[in-house]
Structure formats: C-alpha cells, structure tokens
Protein backbone atom coordinates (compact mmCIF):
# COMPACT_ATOMS: atom_id res chain seq x y z
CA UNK A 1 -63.83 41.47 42.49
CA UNK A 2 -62.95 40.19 38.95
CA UNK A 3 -59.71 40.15 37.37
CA UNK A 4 -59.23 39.53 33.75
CA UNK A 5 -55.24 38.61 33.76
CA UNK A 6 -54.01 34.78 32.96
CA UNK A 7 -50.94 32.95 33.18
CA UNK A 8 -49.82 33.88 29.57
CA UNK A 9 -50.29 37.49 30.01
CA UNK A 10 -47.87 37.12 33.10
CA UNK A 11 -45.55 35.69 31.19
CA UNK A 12 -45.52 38.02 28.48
CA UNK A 13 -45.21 41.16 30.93
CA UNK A 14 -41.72 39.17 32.55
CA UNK A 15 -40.88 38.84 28.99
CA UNK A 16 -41.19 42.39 27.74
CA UNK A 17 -40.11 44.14 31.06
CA UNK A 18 -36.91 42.43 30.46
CA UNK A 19 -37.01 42.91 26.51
CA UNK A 20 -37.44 46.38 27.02
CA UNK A 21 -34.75 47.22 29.30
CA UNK A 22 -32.47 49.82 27.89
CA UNK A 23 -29.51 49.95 26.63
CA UNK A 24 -26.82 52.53 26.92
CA UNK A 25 -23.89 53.35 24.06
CA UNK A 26 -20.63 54.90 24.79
CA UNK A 27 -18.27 57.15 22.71
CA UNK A 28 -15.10 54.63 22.68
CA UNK A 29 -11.81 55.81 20.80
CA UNK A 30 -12.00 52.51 18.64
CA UNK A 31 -11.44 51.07 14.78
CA UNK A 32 -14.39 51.11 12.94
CA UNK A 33 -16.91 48.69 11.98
CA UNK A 34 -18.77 49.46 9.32
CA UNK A 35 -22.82 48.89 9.84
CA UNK A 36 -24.87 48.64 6.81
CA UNK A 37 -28.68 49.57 7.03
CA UNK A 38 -30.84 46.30 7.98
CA UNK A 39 -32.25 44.45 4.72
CA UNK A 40 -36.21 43.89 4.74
CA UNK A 41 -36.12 42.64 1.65
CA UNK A 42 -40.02 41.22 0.42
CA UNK A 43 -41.30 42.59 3.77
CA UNK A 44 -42.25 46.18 3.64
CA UNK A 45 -41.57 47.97 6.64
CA UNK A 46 -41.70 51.49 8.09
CA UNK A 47 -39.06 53.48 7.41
CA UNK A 48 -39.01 55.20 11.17
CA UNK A 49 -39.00 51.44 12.27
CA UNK A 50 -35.85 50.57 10.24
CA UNK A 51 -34.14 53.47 11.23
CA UNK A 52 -34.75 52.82 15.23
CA UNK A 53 -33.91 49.51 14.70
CA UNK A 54 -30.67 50.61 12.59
CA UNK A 55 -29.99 52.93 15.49
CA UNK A 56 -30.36 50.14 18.43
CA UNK A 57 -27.75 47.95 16.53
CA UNK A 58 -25.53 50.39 16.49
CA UNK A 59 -25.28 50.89 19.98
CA UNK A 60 -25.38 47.49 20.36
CA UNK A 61 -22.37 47.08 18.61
CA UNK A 62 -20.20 49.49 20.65
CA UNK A 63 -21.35 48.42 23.92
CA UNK A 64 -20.34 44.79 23.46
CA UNK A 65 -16.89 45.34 21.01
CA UNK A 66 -14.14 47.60 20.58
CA UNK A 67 -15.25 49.20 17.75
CA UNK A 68 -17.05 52.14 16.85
CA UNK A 69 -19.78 52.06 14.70
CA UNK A 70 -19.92 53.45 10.83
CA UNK A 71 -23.50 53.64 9.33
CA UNK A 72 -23.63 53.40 5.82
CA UNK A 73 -26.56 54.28 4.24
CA UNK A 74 -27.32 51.14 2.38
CA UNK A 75 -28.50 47.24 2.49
CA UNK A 76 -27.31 44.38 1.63
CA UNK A 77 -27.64 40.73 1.64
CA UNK A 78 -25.36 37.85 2.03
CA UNK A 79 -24.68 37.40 -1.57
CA UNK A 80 -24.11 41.13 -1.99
CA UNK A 81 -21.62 41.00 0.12
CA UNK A 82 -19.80 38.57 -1.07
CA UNK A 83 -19.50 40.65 -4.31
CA UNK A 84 -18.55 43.52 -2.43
CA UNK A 85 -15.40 41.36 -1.15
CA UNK A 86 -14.81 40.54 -4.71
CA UNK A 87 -14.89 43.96 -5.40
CA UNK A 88 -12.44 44.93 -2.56
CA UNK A 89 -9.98 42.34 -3.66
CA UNK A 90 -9.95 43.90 -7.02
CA UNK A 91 -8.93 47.44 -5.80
CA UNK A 92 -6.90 46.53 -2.86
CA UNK A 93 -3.52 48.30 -4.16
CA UNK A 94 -5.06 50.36 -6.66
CA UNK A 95 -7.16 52.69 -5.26
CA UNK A 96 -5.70 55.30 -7.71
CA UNK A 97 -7.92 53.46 -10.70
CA UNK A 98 -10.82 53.05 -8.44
CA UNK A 99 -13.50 55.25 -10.64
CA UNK A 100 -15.82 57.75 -9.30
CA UNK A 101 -18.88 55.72 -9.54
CA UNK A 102 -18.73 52.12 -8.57
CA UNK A 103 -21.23 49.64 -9.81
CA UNK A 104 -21.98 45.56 -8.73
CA UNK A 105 -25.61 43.68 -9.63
CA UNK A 106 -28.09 46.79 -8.58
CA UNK A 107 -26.18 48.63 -6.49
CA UNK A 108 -23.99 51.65 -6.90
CA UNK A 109 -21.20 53.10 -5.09
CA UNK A 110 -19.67 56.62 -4.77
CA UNK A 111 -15.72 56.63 -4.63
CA UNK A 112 -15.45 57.66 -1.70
CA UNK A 113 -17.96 55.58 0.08
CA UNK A 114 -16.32 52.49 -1.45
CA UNK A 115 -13.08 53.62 -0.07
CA UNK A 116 -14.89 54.32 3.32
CA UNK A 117 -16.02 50.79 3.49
CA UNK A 118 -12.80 49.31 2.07
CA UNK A 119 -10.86 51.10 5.16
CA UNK A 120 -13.09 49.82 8.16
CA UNK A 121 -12.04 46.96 9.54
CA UNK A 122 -15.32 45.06 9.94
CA UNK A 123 -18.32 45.13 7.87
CA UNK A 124 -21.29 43.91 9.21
CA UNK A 125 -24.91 43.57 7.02
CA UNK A 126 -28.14 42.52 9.06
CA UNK A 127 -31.29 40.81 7.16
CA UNK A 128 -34.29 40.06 7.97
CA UNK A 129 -34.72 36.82 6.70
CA UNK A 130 -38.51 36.01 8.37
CA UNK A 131 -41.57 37.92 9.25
CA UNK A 132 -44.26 34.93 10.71
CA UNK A 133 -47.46 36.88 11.57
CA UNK A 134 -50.06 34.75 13.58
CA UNK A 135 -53.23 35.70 15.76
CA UNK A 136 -55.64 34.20 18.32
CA UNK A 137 -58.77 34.90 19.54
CA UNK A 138 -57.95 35.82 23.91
CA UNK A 139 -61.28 36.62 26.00
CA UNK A 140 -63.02 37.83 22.96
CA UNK A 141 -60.20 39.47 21.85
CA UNK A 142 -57.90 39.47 18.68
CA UNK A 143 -53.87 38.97 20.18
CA UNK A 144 -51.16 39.15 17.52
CA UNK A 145 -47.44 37.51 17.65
CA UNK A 146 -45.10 38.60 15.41
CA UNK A 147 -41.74 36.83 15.29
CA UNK A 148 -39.04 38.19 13.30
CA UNK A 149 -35.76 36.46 12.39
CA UNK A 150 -32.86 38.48 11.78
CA UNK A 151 -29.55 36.91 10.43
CA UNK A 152 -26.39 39.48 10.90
CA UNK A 153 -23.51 38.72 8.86
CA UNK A 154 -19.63 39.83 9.87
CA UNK A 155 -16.87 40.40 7.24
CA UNK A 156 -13.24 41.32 7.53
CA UNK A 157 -12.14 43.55 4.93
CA UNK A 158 -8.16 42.69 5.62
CA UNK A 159 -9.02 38.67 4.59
CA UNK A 160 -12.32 39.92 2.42
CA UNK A 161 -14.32 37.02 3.90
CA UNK A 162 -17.34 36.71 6.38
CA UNK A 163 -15.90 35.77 9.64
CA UNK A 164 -19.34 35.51 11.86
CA UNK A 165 -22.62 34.59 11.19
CA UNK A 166 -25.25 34.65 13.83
CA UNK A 167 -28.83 34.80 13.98
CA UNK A 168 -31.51 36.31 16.32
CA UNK A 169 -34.82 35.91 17.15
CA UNK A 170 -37.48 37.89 18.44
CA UNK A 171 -41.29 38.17 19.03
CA UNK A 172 -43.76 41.10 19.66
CA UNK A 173 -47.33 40.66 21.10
CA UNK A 174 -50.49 43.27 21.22
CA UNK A 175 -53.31 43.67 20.20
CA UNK A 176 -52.35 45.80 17.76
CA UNK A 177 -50.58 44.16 15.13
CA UNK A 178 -48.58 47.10 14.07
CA UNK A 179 -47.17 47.59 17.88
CA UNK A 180 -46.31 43.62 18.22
CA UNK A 181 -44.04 44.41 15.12
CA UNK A 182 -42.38 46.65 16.70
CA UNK A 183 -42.03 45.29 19.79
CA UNK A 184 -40.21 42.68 18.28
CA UNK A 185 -38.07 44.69 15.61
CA UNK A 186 -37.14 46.53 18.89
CA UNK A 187 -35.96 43.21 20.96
CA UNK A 188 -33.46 42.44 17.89
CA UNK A 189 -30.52 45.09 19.50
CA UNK A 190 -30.29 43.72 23.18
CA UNK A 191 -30.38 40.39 21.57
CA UNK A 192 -27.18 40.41 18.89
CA UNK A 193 -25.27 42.95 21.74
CA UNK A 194 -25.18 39.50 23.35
CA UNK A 195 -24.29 37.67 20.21
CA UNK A 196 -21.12 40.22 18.91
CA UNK A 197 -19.99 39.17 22.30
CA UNK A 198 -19.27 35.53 21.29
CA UNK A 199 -17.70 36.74 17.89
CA UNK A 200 -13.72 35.79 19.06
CA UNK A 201 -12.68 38.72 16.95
CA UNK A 202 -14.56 41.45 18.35
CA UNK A 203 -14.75 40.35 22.08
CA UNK A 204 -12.96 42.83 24.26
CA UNK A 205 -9.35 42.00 26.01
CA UNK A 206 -7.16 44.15 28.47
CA UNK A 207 -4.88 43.37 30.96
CA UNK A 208 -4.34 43.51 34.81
CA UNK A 209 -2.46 47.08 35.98
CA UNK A 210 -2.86 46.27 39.40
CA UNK A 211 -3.91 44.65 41.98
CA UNK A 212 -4.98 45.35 45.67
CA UNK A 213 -6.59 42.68 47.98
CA UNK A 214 -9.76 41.43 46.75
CA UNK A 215 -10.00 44.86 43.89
CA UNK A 216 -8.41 44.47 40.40
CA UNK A 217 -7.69 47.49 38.39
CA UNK A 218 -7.66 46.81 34.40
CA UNK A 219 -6.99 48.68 31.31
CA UNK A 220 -9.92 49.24 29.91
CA UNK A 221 -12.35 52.45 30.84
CA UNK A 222 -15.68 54.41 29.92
CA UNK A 223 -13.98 55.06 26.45
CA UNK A 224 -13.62 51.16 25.76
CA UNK A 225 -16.95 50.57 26.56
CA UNK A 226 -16.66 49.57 30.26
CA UNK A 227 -19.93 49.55 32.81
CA UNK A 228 -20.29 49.05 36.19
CA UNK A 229 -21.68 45.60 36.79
CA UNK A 230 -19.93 44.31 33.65
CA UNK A 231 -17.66 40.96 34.78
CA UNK A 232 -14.57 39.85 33.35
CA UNK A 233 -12.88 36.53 33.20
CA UNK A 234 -8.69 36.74 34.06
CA UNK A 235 -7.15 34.29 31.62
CA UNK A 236 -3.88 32.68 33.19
CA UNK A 237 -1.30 30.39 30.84
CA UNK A 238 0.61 26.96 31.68
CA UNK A 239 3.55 25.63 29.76
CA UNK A 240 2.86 21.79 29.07
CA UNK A 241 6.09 19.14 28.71
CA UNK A 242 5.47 19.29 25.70
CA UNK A 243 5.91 23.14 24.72
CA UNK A 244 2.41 23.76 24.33
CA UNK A 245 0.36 26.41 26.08
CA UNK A 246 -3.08 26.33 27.52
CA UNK A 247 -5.28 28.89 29.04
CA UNK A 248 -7.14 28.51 31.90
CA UNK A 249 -9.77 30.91 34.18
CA UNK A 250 -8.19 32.18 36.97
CA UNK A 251 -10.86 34.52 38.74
CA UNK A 252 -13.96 36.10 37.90
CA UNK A 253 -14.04 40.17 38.70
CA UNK A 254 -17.58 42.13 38.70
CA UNK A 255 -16.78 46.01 37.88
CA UNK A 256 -17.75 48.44 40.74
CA UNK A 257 -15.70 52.02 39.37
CA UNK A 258 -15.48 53.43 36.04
CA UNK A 259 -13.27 56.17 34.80
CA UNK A 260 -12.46 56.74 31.22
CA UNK A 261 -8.98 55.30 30.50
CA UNK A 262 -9.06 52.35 33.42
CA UNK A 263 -11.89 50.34 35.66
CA UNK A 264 -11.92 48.91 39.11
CA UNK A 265 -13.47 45.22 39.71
CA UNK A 266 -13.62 43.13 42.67
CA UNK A 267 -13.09 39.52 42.66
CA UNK A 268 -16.09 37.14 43.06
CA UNK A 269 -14.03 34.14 43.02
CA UNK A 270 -10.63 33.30 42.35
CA UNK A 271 -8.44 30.34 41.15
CA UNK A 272 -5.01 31.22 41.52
CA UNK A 273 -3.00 34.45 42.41
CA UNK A 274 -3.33 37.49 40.05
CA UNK A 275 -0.43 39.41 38.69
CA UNK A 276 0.09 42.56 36.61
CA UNK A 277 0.01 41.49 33.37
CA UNK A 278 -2.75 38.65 33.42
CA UNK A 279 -5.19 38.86 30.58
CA UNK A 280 -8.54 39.69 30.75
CA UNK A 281 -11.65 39.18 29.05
CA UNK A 282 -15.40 40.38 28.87
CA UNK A 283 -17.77 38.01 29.96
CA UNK A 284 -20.69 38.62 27.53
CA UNK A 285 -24.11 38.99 28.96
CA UNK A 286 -27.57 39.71 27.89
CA UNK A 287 -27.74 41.45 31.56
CA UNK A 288 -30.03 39.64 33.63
CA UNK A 289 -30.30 36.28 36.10
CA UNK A 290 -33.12 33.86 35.28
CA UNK A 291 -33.98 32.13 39.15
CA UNK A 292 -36.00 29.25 39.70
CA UNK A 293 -37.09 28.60 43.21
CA UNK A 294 -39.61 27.04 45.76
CA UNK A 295 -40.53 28.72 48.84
CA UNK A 296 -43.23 27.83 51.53
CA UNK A 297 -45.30 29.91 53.61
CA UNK A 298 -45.57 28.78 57.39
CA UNK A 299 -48.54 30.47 58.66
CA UNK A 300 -48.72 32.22 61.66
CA UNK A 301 -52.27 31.00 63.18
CA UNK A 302 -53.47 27.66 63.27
CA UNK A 303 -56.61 28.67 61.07
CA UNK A 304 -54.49 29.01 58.27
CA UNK A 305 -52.74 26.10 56.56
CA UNK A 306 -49.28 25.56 55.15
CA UNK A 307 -48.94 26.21 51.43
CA UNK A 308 -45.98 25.81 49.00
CA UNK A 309 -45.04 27.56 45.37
CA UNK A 310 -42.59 27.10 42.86
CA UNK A 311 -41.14 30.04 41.01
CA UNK A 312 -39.30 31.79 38.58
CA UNK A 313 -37.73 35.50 39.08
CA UNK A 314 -36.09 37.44 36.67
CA UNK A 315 -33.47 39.94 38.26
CA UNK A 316 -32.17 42.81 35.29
CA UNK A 317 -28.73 42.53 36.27
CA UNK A 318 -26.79 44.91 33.70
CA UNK A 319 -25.27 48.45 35.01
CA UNK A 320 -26.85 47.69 38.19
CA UNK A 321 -24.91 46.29 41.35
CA UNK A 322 -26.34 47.29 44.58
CA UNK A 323 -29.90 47.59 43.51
CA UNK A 324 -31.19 46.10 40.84
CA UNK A 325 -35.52 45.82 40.11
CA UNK A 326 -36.85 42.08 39.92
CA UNK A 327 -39.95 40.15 38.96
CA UNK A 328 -41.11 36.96 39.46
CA UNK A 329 -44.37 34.67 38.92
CA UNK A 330 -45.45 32.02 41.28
CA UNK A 331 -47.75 28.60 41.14
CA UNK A 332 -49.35 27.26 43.85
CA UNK A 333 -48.40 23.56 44.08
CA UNK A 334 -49.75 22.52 47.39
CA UNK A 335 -52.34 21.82 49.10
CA UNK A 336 -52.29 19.89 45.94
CA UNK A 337 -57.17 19.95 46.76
CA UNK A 338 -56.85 23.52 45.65
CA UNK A 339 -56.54 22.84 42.05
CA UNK A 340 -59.88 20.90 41.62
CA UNK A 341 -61.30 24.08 41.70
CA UNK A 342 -58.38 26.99 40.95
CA UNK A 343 -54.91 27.48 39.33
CA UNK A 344 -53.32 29.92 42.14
CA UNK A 345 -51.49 32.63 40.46
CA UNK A 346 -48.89 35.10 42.22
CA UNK A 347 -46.91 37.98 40.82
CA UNK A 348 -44.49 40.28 42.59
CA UNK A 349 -42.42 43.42 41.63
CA UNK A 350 -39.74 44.64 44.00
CA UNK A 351 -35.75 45.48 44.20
CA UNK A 352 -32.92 43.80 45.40
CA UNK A 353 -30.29 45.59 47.53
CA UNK A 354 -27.64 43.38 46.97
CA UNK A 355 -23.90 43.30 48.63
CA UNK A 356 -21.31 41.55 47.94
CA UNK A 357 -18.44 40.04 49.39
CA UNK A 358 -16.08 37.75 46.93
CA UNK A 359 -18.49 34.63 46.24
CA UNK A 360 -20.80 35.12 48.72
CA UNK A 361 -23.63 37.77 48.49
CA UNK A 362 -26.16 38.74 50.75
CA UNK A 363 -29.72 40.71 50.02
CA UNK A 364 -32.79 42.05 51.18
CA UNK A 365 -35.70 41.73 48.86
CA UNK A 366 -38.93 43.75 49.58
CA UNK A 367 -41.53 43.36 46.56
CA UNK A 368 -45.66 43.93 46.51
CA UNK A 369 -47.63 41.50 44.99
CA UNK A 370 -50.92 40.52 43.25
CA UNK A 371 -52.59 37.08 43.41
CA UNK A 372 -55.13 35.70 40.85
CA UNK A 373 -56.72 32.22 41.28
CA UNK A 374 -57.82 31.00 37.43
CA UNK A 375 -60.57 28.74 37.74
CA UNK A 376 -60.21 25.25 36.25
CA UNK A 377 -63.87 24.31 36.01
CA UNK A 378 -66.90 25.98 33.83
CA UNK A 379 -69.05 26.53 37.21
CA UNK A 380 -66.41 29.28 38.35
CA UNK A 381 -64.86 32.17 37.03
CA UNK A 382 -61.42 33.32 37.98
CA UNK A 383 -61.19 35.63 40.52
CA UNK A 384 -58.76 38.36 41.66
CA UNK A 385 -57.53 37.43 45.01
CA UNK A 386 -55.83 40.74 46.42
CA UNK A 387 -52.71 42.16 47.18
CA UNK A 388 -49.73 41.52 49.65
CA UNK A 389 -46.07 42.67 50.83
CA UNK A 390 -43.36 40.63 51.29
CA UNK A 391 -39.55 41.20 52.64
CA UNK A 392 -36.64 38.47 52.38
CA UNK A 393 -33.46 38.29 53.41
CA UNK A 394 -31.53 36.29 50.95
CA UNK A 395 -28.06 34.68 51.52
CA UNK A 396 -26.63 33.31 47.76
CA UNK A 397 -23.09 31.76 46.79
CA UNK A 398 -21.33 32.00 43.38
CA UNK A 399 -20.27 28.15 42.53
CA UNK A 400 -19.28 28.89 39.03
CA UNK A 401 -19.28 31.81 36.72
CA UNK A 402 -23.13 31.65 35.70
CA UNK A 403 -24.75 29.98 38.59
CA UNK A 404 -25.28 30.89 41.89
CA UNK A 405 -26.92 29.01 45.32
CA UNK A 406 -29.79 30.53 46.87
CA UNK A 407 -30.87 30.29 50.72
CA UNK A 408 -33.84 32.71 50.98
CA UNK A 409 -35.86 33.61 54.80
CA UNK A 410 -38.82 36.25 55.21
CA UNK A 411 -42.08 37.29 55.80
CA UNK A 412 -45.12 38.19 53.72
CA UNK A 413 -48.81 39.50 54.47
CA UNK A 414 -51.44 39.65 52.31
CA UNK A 415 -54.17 42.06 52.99
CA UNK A 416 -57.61 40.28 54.46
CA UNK A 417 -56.02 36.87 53.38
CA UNK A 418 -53.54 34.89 55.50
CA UNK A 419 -49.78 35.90 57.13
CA UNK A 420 -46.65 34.12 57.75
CA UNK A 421 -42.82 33.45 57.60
CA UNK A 422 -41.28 31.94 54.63
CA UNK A 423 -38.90 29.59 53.94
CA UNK A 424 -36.87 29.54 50.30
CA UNK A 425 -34.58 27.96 47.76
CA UNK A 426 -33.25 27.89 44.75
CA UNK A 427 -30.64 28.41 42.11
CA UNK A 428 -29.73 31.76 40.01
CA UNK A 429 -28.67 31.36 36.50
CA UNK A 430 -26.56 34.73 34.75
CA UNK A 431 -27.21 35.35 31.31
C-alpha cells in the first residue's frame, strides 16, 4: 500500500492544527480601546478577508487585556497616526470649536467620530506591512506559502503617543494560493492575543480575596476576561535598606472555576505564603506546550528488535485542564541500518487526561497512530507502513513557570507489525 504523505506535510498539519485552534471573546465591563480597520495598503485584498481578520483581532484584544474593543471603520498607518495625535493635542480642551467635519492628509473625520476616538483610552492601528508569495513544485504538484507580516501599533490618547509596537508573523500553505492567504491572514489574531499580553499597559492585574489551602480566589471573573486554564503569577514586595522596593514571584496559580465577578485557581508552585491582598498578574500565553522527547520501544518477542525515536508533541493547552487533544511526530533514530534504505516516519493524535496536584501532574495518554517509512534511495518508493494504538501513563513536574519534567511508561501495538512496552522522556515547554 502506497502513501503519498512526507515529513513536511506532517509538519505543516502540527502547524495548522495548532494555528487554527479557536479562540473565544468575552463581554468584559472594561475602558475602551479603540481598533482601527487593518491597513493593506499596495496589497489588494478581499474585503470578507479584512473584515474576518478585523473581527479575530478584536477578540483578540479582549481576551488578553482589560479593555473592550471599539471598531472604527477606518485605516491607518503609522504616520497617520501620528497626525491624528497631533490632531488630538490640538482639541484637547476645546472640543466646543472642534468642527463638524474634520480633515488631516486624505482622510476625513465626522465630529463625532473624532470625539469617539479622542475619548478611548487606547488606539490601536494594524498594517500589513509584507505580503511574500512563493511556490514549489511537491510530487508534481504546485504548493504555495504565503507569509504575511503584520505590524500593530498602540497609542495612548491621555499622553498622545504610541506606547507599543509589535509585530507578527504568519504563513499559509495550499495548493490553492487564495486559501494559503487566508490561512495566514487568519493565524495573525491568536498570534498578537499573545503579543497585547506583553504590552505592560494593557496586561491584566487583580488581587488575592482569599485564600484556602492549596486554592486562591482572585478578583477578576468571566466579565474581565478570565478562562479556566488561564495561570497567573502572585507578585509579592520586599523593602531593601535602602528604601527601595522590589517585586518578586511568589506562586504560580492555574484557574480551575470561573464566575463572572471572581475566579478560583490552584497553586502549581509556591514561593512564599500568600495573603489577601497580594497582587496578581496574567501570565500571557499563546495556549499550548511544545514537548520534545525520546522514547524506546522494548519489544515483547525476541523476533522483534529494540528501536528508539525522538519526538516532538504539541499539547493545545488553552481553556482546557483535564483533557486537552495532542499531536506529535516521531523519527526513527535507531537501529541507526534502517536509514540506508528508509526515513521512518510516525504520527499520533490522541488526548491527555491530565490531573493535577500543586507541581506535580500525572496523565494518561491514549493516541492512534500512522507510520510512513520515506525511502532514501531511487530503487524504492516510500511506503505506508500501517496503523497502531498506544496508551501512556505519564508522571511530569513543574520546575519553573514554563517548563516542566517528563517521566513517560506505556504500551503500543501496531497492527501486523511489532508490540511492546515503552519507555519515555522528555521536557514540556508552555507557550
């Protein structure tokens, strides 16, 4: 049986399973930030495109701030909005003279859209700055990669200057060239939610209201944007000799119950004793745990010999706790003969179900899987090996905020191949 799938393509369907994975907007009681349309400038783009990508951003930006999101009907660039500042400077104080129609370079303002931008607290203007098209020729077959760079710009109307400016950048890939564009106009949102979460002036703070063994309760709820899964940092403060104060980490908290005023977290790992009172922050995440490994399969019959992989598993981690989908893609790296003739490929798709207790965490992992071996030499083609099941029992142990310990033991079978128990281990990285 043939099989037409190489290591690429199994890259690219880790890439866009993850890329793709959704994300979810709340209706917070928050300030405003006011979210121009994005700017294609030279590169002429769909307008049902724009607009889903206009939409996307601004979910992005009330999942990951404490602002609500303002669309205004317009696009600018950087040095448009620079004027606009100008502008606001100008009629700060004097909104009484402001005139009905409001003009700067090319663009035009109604009153009371000027005044709608001049009372948000925020404005922020994406641009796409790049569109780099390219193609290759993939078992007979046109592919096309589209990679789009999108810069987002951040202004605060109380100061009138740009306070943030961060870029993005994302790739689509069909054969289609139309659907790679999209596919990577589409990728921009999960992106820059990641990104607004590193802008110091929109990341979201609350406090401590109580605590109870190993379960924090904070002020912040459904309304503020809070998820299940979503992990906090509490901040604790020292007094120096001389007067000054630091700030220092003083436990990590993974939310488990939402309500719409308050959440519940419980403590991964902890520092120092918590109080009411202590400060807490988001931890920004893109919402999923990149995990390299090795494992080794000790057969169960002496016909069969021992092989080892090395691999890479990518968990989505974000609003999901106790069970949460995975994939991962494997390489055969011994017997080290095999790859005279074949590149062993494996893929697997399964679930963890995942508990947790403080730093430690314990899962079990079942996951089907299909194996390709890609020949390396002209005489052979590559050949579609079949399918298996696997089950693990995985023991893991938090030893800092983003990185985790992993001790992994199971058992796999793969149908008319080869059987046995395997050993595991690696590390787990959070994003």
């Amino acid at each position: 049986m043939m099989f037409s799938l190489n290591v690429k393509d199994l890259f690219l369907i880790l890439f866009f399973l993850s890329a793709l994975f959704p994300l979810v907007a709340v209706e917070p009681e928050k300030r405003e930030i006011a979210l121009c349309s994005i700017f294609s400038g030279q590169y002429e783009l769909q307008a049902g495109a724009l607009e889903a990508v206009d939409s996307g951003i601004g979910s992005a930006v009330v999942s990951a701030s404490r602002y609500n999101v303002q669309r205004i009907g317009i696009s600018l660039k950087k040095e448009d909005l620079a004027e606009l500042l100008d502008l606001f400077e100008k009629a700060r104080g004097n909104s009484e003279n402001i005139p009905e129609t409001i003009r700067f370079g090319e663009r035009e303002f109604e009153k009371g859209l000027f005044l709608k931008l001049l009372g948000s607290v925020y404005i922020m203007v994406p641009v796409i700055s790049q569109i780099k098209e390219e193609s290759e020729m993939r078992e007979g077959q046109e592919r096309f990669k589209v990679t789009v760079h999108t810069d987002f710009y951040i202004a605060q109307t109380a100061d009138m200057k740009i306070i943030a400016e961060k870029s993005v950048q994302t790739m689509g890939y069909d054969r289609d060239k139309a659907r790679a564009l999209e596919d990577a106009l589409n990728n921009i949102p999960p992106l820059l939610a990641y990104e607004i979460g590193q802008v110091k002036e929109l990341k979201i703070g609350t406090v401590i209201l109580g605590v109870s063994g190993d379960e924090v309760i904070i002020e912040h709820g459904s309304q503020g944007g809070a998820f299940i899964g979503g992990e906090y940092v509490i901040r604790g403060s020292e007094i120096l000799p001389s007067g000054q104060i630091i700030s220092h980490d003083k436990a990590l908290i993974m939310v488990t119950e939402v309500t719409e005023k308050v959440s519940i977290g419980q403590v991964r790992y902890q520092a120092g004793p918590l109080v009411v009172g202590d400060s807490v922050e988001e931890l920004p995440r893109i919402g999923l745990e990149l995990s390299p490994y090795s494992v080794t399969l000790i057969p169960l019959t002496e016909d069969q010999e021992l092989t080892s992989y090395v691999g890479l598993r990518l968990t989505l981690a974000r609003w999901l706790t106790g069970m949460r989908p995975l994939f991962d893609v494997e390489f055969q790296v011994y017997p080290l003969e095999t790859y005279q003739e074949w590149f062993p490929v494996r893929l697997h798709a399964g679930v963890e179900l995942r508990l947790y207790f403080g730093p430690v965490e314990f899962a079990a992992i079942p996951s089907v899987g299909i194996e390709e071996r890609i020949s390396v030499t002209a005489e052979n083609d590559s050949t579609f090996v079949g399918f298996g099941l696997r089950g693990i029992v995985e023991f893991s142990i938090l030893v800092s905020r983003d990185l985790k310990i992993l001790l992994n033991g199971g058992y796999e079978y793969w149908f008319g191949a080869r059987q046995g128990i395997l050993a595991a281990g690696g590390i787990s990285i959070k994003l």
